[in-house]
N, C-alpha and C. Protein backbone atom coordinates (compact mmCIF):
# COMPACT_ATOMS: atom_id res chain seq x y z
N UNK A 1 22.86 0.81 -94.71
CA UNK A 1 21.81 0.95 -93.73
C UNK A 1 20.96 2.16 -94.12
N UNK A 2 19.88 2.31 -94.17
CA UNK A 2 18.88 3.27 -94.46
C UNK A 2 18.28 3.97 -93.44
N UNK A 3 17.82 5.11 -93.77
CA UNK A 3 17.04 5.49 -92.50
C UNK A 3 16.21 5.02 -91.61
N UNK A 4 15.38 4.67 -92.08
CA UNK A 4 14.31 4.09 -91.65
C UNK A 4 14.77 3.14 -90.66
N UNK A 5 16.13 2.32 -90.58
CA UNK A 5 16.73 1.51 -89.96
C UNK A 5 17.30 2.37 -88.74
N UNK A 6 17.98 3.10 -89.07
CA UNK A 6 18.92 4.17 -88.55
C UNK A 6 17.53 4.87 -87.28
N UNK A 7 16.23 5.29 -87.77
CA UNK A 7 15.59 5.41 -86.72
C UNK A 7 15.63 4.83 -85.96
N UNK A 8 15.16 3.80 -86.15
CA UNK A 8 14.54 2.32 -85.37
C UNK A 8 15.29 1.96 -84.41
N UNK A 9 17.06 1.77 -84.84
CA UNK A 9 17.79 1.69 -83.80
C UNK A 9 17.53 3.45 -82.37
N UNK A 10 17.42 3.91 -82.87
CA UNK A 10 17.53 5.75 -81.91
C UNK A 10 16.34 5.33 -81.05
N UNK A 11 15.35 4.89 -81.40
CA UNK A 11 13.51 4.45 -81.21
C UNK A 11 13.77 3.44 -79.86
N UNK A 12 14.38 2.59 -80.22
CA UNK A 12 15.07 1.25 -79.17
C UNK A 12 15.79 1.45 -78.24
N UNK A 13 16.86 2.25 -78.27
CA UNK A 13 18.26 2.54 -77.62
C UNK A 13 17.73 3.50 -76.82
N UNK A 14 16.30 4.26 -76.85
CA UNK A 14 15.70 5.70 -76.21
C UNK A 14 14.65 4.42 -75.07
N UNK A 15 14.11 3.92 -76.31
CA UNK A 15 13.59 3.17 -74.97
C UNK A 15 13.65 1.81 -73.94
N UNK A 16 14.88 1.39 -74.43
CA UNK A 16 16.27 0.82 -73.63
C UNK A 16 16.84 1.75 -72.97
N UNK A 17 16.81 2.52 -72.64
CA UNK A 17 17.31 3.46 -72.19
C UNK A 17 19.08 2.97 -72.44
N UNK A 18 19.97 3.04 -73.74
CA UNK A 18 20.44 2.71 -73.78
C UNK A 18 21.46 3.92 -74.29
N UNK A 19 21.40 5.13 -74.27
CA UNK A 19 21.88 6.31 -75.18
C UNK A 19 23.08 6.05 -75.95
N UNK A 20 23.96 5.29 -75.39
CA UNK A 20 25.52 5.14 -75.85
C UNK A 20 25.11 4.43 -77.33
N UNK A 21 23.98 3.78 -77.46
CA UNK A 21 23.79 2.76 -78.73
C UNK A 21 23.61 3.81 -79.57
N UNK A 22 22.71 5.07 -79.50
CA UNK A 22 23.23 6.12 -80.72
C UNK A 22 24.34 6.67 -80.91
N UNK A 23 25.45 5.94 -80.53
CA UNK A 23 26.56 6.49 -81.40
C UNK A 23 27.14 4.92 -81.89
N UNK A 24 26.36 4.20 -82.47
CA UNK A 24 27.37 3.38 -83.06
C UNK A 24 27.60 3.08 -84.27
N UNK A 25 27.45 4.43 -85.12
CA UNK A 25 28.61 4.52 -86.37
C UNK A 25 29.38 4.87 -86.01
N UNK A 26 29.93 5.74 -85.00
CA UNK A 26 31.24 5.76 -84.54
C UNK A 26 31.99 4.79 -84.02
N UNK A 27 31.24 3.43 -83.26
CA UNK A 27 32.53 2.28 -82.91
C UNK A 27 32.67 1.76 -84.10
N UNK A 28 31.57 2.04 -85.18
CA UNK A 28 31.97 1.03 -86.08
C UNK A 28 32.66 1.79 -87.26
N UNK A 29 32.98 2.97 -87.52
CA UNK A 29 34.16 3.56 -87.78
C UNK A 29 35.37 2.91 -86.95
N UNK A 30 35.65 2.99 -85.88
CA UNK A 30 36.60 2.74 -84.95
C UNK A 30 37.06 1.04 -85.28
N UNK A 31 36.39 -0.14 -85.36
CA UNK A 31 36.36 -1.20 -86.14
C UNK A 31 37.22 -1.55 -86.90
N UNK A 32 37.91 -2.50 -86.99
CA UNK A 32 38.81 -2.87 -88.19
C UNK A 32 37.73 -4.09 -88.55
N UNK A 33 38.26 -4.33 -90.15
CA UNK A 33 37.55 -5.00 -91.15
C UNK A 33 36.82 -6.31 -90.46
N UNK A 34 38.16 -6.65 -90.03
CA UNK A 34 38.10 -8.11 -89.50
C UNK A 34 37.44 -8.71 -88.44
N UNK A 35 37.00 -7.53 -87.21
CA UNK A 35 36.12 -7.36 -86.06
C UNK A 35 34.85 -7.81 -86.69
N UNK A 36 34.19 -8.67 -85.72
CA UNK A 36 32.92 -9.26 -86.21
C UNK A 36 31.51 -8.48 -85.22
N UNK A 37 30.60 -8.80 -85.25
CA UNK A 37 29.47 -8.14 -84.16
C UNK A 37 29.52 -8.48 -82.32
N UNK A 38 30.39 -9.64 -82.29
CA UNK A 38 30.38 -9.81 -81.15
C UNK A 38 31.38 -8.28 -80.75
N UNK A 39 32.20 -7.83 -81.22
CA UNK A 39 33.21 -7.22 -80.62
C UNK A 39 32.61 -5.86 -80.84
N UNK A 40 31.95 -5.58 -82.26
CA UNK A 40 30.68 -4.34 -82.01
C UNK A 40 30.33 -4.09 -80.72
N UNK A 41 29.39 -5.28 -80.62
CA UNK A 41 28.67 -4.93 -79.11
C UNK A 41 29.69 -4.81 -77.79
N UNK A 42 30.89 -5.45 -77.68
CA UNK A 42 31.19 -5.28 -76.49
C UNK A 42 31.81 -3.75 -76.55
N UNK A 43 32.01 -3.04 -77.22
CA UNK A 43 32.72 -2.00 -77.59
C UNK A 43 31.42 -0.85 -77.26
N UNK A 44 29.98 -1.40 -77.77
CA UNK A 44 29.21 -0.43 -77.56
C UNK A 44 28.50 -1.04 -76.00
N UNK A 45 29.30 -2.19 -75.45
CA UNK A 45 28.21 -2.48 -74.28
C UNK A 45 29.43 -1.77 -73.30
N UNK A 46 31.20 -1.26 -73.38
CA UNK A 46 31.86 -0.88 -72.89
C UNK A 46 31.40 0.16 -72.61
N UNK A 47 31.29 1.09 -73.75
CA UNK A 47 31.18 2.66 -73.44
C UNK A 47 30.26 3.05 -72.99
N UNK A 48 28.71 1.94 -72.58
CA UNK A 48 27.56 2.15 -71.83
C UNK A 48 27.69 2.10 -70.55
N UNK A 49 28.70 1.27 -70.48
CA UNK A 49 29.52 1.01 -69.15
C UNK A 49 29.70 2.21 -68.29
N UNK A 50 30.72 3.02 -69.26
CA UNK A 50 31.40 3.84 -68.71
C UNK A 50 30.63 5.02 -68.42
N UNK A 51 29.81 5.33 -69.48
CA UNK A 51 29.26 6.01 -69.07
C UNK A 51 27.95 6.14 -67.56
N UNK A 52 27.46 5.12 -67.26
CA UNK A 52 26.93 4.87 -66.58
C UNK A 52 27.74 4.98 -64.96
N UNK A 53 28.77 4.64 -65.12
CA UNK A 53 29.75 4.41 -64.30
C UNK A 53 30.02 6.46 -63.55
N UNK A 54 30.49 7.09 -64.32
CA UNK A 54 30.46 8.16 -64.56
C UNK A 54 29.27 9.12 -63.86
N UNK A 55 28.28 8.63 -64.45
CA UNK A 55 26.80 8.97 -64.14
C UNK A 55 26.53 8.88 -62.70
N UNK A 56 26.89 7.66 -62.37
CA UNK A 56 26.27 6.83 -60.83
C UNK A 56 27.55 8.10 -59.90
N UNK A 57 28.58 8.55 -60.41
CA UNK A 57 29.72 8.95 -59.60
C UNK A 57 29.61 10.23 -59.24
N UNK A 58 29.15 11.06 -60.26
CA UNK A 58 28.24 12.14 -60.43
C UNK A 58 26.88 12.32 -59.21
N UNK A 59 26.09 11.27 -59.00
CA UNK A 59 25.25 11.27 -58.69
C UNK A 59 25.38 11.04 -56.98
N UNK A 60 26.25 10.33 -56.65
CA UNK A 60 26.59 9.76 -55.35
C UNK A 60 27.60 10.74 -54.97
N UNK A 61 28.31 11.95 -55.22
CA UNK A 61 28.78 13.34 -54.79
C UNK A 61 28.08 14.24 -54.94
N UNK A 62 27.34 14.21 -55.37
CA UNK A 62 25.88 15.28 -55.64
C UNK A 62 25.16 14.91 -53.81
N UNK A 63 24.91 13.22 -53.64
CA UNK A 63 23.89 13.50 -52.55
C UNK A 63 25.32 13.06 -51.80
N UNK A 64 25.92 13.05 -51.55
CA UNK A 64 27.03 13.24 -50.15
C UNK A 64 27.08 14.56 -50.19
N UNK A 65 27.05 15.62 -51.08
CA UNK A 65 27.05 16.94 -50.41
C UNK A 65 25.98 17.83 -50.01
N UNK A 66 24.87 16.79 -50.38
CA UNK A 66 23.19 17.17 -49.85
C UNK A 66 23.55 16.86 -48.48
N UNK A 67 23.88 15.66 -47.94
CA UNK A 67 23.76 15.08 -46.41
C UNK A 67 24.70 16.15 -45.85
N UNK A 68 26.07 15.94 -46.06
CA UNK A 68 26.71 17.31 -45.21
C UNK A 68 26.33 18.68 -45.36
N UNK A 69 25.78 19.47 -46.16
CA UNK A 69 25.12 20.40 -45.83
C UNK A 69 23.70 20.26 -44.71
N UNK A 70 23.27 19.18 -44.86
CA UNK A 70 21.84 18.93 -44.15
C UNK A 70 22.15 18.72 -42.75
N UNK A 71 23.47 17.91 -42.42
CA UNK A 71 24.20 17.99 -41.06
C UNK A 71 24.31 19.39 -40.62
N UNK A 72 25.27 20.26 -41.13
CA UNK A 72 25.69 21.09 -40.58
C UNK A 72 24.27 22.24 -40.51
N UNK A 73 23.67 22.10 -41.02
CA UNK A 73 22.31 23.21 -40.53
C UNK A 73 21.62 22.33 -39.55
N UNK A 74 21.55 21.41 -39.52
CA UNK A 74 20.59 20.48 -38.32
C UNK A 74 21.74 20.45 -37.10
N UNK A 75 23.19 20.93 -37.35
CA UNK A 75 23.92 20.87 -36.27
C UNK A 75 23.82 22.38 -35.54
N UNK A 76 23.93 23.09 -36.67
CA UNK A 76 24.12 25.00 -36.08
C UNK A 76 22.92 25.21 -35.88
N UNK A 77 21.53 24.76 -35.95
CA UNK A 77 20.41 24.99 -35.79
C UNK A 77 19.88 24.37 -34.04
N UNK A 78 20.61 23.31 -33.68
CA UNK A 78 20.35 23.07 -32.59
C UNK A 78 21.44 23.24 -31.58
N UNK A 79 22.67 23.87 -31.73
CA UNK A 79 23.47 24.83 -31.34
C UNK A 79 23.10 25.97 -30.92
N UNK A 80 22.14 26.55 -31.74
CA UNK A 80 21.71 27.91 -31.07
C UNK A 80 20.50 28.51 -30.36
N UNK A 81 19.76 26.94 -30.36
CA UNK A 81 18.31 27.09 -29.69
C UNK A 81 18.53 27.14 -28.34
């Protein structure tokens, strides 16, 4: 594979918003001989998975602790008026 290729995929996967697809010389290090492209992709459509998964989990304890802080000042705020 050549560069020029090697961009192209980074070019796609950026605007797929697909990030996990720049690492796939590493699943395909990980690969045995005999693994064909279907199992490539599920390997690189797994770890998009996960990561995403991760992401969303991150993101949904981030705003549950926006709302309970936003309670408790909209609670002590009309507590003391």
């Amino acid at each position: 594979m050549n560069s020029v290729q090697k961009e192209m995929i980074k070019l796609y996967a950026k605007q797929l918003r697909l990030p996990t697809f720049n690492n796939y010389e590493k699943v395909i290090r990980q690969l045995s001989a005999d693994d064909g492209y279907a199992q490539f992709l599920i390997e690189l459509m797994k770890q998009e998975l996960a990561e995403r998964s991760a992401a969303g989990q991150k993101r949904r304890i981030k705003v549950k602790r926006g709302k309970r802080t936003a309670w408790r000042r909209s609670f002590f705020n009309n507590l003391f008026r």
